[in-house]
Protein backbone atom coordinates (compact mmCIF):
# COMPACT_ATOMS: atom_id res chain seq x y z
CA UNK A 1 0.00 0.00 0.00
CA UNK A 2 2.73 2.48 0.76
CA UNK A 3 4.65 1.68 -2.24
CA UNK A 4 1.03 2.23 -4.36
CA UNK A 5 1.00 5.45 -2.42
CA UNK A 6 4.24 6.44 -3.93
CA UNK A 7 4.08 5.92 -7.02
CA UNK A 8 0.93 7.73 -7.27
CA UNK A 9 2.46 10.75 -5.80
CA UNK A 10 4.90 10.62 -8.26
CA UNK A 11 2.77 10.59 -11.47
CA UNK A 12 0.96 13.53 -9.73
CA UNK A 13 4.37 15.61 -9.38
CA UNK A 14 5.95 15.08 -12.66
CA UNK A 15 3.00 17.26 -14.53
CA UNK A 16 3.74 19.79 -12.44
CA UNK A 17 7.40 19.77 -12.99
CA UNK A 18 6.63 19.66 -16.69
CA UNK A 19 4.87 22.35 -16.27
CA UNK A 20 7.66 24.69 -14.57
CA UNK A 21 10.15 23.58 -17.24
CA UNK A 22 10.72 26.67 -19.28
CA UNK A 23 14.04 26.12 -21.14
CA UNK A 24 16.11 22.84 -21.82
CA UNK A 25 19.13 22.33 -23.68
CA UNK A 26 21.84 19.61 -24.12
CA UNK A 27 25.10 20.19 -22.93
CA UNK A 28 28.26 19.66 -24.09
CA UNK A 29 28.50 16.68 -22.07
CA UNK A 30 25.25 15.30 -24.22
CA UNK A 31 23.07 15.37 -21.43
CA UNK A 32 19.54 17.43 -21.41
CA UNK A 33 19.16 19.86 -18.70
CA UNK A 34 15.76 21.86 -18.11
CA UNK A 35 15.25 25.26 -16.00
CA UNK A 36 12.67 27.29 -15.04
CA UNK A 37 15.95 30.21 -15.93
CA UNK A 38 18.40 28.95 -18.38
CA UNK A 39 20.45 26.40 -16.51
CA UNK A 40 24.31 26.65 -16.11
CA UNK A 41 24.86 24.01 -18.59
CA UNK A 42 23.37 25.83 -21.42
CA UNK A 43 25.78 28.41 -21.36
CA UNK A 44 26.94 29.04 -25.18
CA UNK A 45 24.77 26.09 -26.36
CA UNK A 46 21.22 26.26 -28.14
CA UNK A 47 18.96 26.89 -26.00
CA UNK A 48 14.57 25.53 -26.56
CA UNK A 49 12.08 27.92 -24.50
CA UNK A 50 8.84 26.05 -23.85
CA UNK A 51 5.30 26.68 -22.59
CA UNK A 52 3.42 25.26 -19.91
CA UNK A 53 2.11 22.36 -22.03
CA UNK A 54 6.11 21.58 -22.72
CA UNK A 55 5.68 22.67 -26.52
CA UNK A 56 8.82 24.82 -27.87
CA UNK A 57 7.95 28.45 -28.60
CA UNK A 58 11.28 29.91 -28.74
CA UNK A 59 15.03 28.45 -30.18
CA UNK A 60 17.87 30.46 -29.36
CA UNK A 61 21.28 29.89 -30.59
CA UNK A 62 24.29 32.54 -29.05
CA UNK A 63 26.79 30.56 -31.40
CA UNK A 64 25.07 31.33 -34.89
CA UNK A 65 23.74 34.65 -33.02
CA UNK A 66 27.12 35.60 -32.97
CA UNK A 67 28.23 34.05 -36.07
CA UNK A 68 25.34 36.43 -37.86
CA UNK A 69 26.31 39.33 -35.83
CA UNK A 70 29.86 39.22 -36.91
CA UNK A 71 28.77 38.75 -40.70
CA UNK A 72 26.70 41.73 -40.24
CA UNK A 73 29.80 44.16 -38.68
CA UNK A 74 32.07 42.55 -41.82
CA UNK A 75 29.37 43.62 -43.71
CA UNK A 76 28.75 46.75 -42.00
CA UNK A 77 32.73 47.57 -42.61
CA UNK A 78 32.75 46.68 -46.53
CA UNK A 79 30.00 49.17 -46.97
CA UNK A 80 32.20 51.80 -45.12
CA UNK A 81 35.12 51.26 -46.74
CA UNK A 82 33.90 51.26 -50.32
CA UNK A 83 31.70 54.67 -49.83
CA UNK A 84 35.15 55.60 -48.69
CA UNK A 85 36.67 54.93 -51.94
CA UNK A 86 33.71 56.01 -53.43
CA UNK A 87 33.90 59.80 -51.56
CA UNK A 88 37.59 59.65 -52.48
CA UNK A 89 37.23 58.97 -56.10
CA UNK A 90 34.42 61.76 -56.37
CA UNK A 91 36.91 64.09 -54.07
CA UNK A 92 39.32 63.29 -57.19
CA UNK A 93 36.93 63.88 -60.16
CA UNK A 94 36.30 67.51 -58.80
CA UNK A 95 39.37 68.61 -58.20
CA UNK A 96 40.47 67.26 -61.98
CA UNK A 97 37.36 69.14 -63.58
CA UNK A 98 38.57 71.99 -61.31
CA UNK A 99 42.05 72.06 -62.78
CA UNK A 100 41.53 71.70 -66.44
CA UNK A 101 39.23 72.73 -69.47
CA UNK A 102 40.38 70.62 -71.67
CA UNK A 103 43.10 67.88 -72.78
CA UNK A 104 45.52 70.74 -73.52
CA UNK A 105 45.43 71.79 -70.10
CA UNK A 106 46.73 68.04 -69.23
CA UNK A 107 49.47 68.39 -71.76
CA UNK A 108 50.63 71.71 -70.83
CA UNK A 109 50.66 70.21 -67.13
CA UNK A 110 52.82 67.42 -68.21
CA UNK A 111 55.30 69.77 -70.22
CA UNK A 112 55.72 71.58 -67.17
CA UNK A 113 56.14 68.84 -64.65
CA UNK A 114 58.56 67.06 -67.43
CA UNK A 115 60.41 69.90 -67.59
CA UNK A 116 60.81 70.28 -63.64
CA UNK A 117 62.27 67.01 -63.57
CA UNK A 118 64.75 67.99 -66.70
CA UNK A 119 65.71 70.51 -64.39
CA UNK A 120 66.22 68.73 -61.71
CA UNK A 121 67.74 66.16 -62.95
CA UNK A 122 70.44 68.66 -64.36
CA UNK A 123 70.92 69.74 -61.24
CA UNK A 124 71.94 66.49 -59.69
CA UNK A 125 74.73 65.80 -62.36
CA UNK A 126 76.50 68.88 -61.82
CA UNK A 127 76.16 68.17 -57.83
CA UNK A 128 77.53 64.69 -58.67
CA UNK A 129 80.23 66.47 -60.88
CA UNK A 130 81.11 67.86 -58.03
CA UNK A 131 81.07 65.49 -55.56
CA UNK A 132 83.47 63.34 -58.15
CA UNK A 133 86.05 66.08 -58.17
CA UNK A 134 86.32 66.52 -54.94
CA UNK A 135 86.49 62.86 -54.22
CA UNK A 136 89.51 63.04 -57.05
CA UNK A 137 91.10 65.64 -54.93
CA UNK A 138 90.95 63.77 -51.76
CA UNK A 139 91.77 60.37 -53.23
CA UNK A 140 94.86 62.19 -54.66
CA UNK A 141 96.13 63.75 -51.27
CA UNK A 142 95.41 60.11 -49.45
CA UNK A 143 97.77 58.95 -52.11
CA UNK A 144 100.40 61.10 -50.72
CA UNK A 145 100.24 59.17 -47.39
CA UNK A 146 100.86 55.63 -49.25
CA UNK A 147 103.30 53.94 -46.79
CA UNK A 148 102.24 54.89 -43.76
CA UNK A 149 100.16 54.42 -40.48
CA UNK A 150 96.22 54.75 -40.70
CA UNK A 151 97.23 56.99 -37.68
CA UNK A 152 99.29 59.10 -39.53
CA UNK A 153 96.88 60.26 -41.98
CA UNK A 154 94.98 63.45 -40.79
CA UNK A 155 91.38 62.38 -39.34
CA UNK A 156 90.01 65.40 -41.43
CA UNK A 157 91.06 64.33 -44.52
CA UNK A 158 89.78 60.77 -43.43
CA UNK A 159 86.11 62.25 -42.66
CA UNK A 160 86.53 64.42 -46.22
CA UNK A 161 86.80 61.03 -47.81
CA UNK A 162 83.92 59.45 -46.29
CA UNK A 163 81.85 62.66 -46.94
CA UNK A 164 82.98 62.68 -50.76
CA UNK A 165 81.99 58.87 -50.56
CA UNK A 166 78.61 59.82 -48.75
CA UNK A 167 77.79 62.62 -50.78
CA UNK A 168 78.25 60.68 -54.29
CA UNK A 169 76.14 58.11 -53.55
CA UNK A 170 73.57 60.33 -52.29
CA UNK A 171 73.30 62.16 -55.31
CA UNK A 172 73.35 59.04 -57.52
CA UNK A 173 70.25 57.82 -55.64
CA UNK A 174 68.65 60.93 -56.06
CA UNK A 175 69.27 60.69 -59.69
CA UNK A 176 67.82 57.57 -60.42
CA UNK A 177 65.06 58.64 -58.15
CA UNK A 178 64.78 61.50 -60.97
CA UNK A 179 64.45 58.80 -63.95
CA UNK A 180 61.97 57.00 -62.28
CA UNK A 181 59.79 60.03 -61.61
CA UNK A 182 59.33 60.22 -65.37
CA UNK A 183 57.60 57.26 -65.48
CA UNK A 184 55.16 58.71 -62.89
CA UNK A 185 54.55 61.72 -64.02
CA UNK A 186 53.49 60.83 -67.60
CA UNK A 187 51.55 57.84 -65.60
CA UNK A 188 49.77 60.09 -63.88
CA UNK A 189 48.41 62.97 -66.35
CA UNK A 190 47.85 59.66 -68.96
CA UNK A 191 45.02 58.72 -66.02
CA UNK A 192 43.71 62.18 -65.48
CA UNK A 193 43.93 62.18 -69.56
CA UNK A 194 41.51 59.12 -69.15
CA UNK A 195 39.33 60.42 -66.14
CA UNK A 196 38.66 63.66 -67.86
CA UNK A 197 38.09 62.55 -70.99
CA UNK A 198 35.52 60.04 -69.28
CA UNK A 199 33.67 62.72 -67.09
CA UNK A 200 33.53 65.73 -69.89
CA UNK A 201 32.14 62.69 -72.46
CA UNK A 202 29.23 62.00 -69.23
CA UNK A 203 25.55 62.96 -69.04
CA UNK A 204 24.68 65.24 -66.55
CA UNK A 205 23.03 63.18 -64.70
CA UNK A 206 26.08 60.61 -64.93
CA UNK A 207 28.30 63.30 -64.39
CA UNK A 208 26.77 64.04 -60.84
CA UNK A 209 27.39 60.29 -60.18
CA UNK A 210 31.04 60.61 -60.81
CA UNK A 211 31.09 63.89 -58.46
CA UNK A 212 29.89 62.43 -55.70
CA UNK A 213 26.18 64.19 -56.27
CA UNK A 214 22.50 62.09 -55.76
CA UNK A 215 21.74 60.09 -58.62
CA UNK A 216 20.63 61.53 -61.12
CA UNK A 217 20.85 64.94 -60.25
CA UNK A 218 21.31 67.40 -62.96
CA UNK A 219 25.11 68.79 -62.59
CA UNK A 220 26.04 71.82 -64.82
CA UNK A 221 29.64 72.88 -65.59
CA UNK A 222 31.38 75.33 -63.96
CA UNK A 223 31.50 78.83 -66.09
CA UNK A 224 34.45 78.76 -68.24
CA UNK A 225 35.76 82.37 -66.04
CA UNK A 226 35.21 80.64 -62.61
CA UNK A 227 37.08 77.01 -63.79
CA UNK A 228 39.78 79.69 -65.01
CA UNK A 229 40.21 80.84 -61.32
CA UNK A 230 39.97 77.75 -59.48
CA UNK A 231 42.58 76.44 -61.95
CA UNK A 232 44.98 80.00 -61.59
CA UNK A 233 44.83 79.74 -57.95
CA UNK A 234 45.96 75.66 -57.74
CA UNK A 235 48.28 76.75 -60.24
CA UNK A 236 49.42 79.23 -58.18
CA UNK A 237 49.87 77.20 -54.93
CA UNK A 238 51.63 74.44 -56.62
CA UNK A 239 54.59 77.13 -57.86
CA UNK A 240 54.31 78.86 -54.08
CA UNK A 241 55.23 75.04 -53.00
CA UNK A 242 57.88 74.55 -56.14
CA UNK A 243 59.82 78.16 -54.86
CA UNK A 244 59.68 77.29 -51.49
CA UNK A 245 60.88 73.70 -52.13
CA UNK A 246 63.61 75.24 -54.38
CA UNK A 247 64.84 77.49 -51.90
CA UNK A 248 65.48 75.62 -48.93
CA UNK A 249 67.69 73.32 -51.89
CA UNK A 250 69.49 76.29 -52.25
CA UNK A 251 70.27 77.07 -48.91
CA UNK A 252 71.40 73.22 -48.30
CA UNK A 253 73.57 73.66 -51.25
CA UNK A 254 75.36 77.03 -49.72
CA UNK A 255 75.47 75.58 -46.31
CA UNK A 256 77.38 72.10 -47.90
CA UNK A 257 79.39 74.89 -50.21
CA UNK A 258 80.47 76.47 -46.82
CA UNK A 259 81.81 73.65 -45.30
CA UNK A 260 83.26 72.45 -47.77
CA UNK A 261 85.71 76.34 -47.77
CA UNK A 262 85.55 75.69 -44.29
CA UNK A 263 87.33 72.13 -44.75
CA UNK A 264 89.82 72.84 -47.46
CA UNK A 265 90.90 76.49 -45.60
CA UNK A 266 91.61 74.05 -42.29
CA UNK A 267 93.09 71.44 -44.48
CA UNK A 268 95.56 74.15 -46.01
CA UNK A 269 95.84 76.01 -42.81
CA UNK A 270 96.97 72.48 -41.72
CA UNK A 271 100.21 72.07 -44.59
């Protein structure tokens, strides 16, 4: 009878702990675990909410939560970084449509940046000229201490050799430096050849695309007076920026010039 009794109880409890089962899971051990909160065990693992009658309402899974959150942020940052590119490239067809008025503007751009580098260029020969007779000189007057002691050759005309060395192979860097900026300079007026060519040959409306505007906005030129400005005054800050660049090379030039009479008056002074 007291057995009967028990068992009777139990049928009569497990309803009612049906009943206050609200979420189960299996664990990573396999086993099932139920809750009327989320039990320990589900922790990271799919997780089934059900109702009083035991049915499943709700499936919630953190691992494919977070695998869809993390696709949305890679997403998210793809978006960002091609309306990047996208703001850049407009940034770029402005200022190009801003600086020329036609192809001949492009050409006349690339004679004068050719002829910059021309320039330049020249410039670095005669400094490596230099350099070469000078190193000639001080090769010349090591000569003279042929035979003797590393310690009895002067340590100026030791660092005037090293400098001579230094100095040449400075300059022949910056030379070849020169040669390849040719390259890049007609590489770089042939593409805003092709970009302007591509945005003057646009409809408006595809025009305002390519300058960053709402599709399919109308976008009129600029007057022919006002694109003469904007293009004067770039003009005008690029050769500010060439002068100023040309005469701090200047002043590095005199200041090397003056050591140099500074070394060969000690080196005499020294005889």
């Amino acid at each position: 009878m007291t057995r009967r009794m028990a068992v009777l109880a139990a049928l009569t409890v497990a309803p009612l702990v049906a009943d206050a089962q609200s979420f189960r899971c299996i664990g990573t051990d396999g086993k099932r675990y139920y809750g009327s909160t989320i039990p320990a065990e589900c922790y990271a693992q799919p997780v089934e909410q059900l109702n009083a009658q035991g049915m499943v309402v709700k499936r919630v899974d953190p691992q494919g939560s977070e695998k869809e959150r993390l696709a949305r942020e890679a997403a998210d940052a793809r978006k960002r970084d091609e309306e990047s590119v996208a703001r850049e490239q407009a940034r770029r067809n402005r200022a190009l449509l801003a600086t020329y008025t036609s192809e001949q503007d492009i050409e006349d751009a690339r004679a004068r940046a050719l002829a910059e580098n021309t320039k330049a260029t020249s410039d670095v020969h005669s400094r490596i000229e230099s350099a070469r007779r000078y190193q000639s000189e001080y090769q010349k007057e090591l000569e003279s201490y042929k035979g003797k002691s590393e310690a009895q050759v002067p340590a100026r005309l030791r660092d005037d050799v090293k400098n001579s060395d230094d100095e040449l192979k400075a300059q022949q860097q910056l030379l070849e430096v020169k040669k390849r900026e040719v390259e890049q300079i007609n590489a770089r007026y042939d593409d805003d050849k092709k970009r302007y060519l591509e945005l003057s040959g646009k409809s408006a409306g595809d025009r305002g695309v390519a300058l960053g505007m709402d599709k399919g906005q109308t976008v009129t030129s600029k007057g022919a007076s006002t694109l003469d400005e904007e293009r004067n005054r770039l003009e005008a800050q690029r050769r500010a920026a060439r002068d100023r660049a040309e005469v701090e090379r200047l002043d590095r030039e005199l200041e090397a010039a003056r050591r140099r009479s500074q070394s060969q008056q000690q080196r005499r002074s020294s005889r």
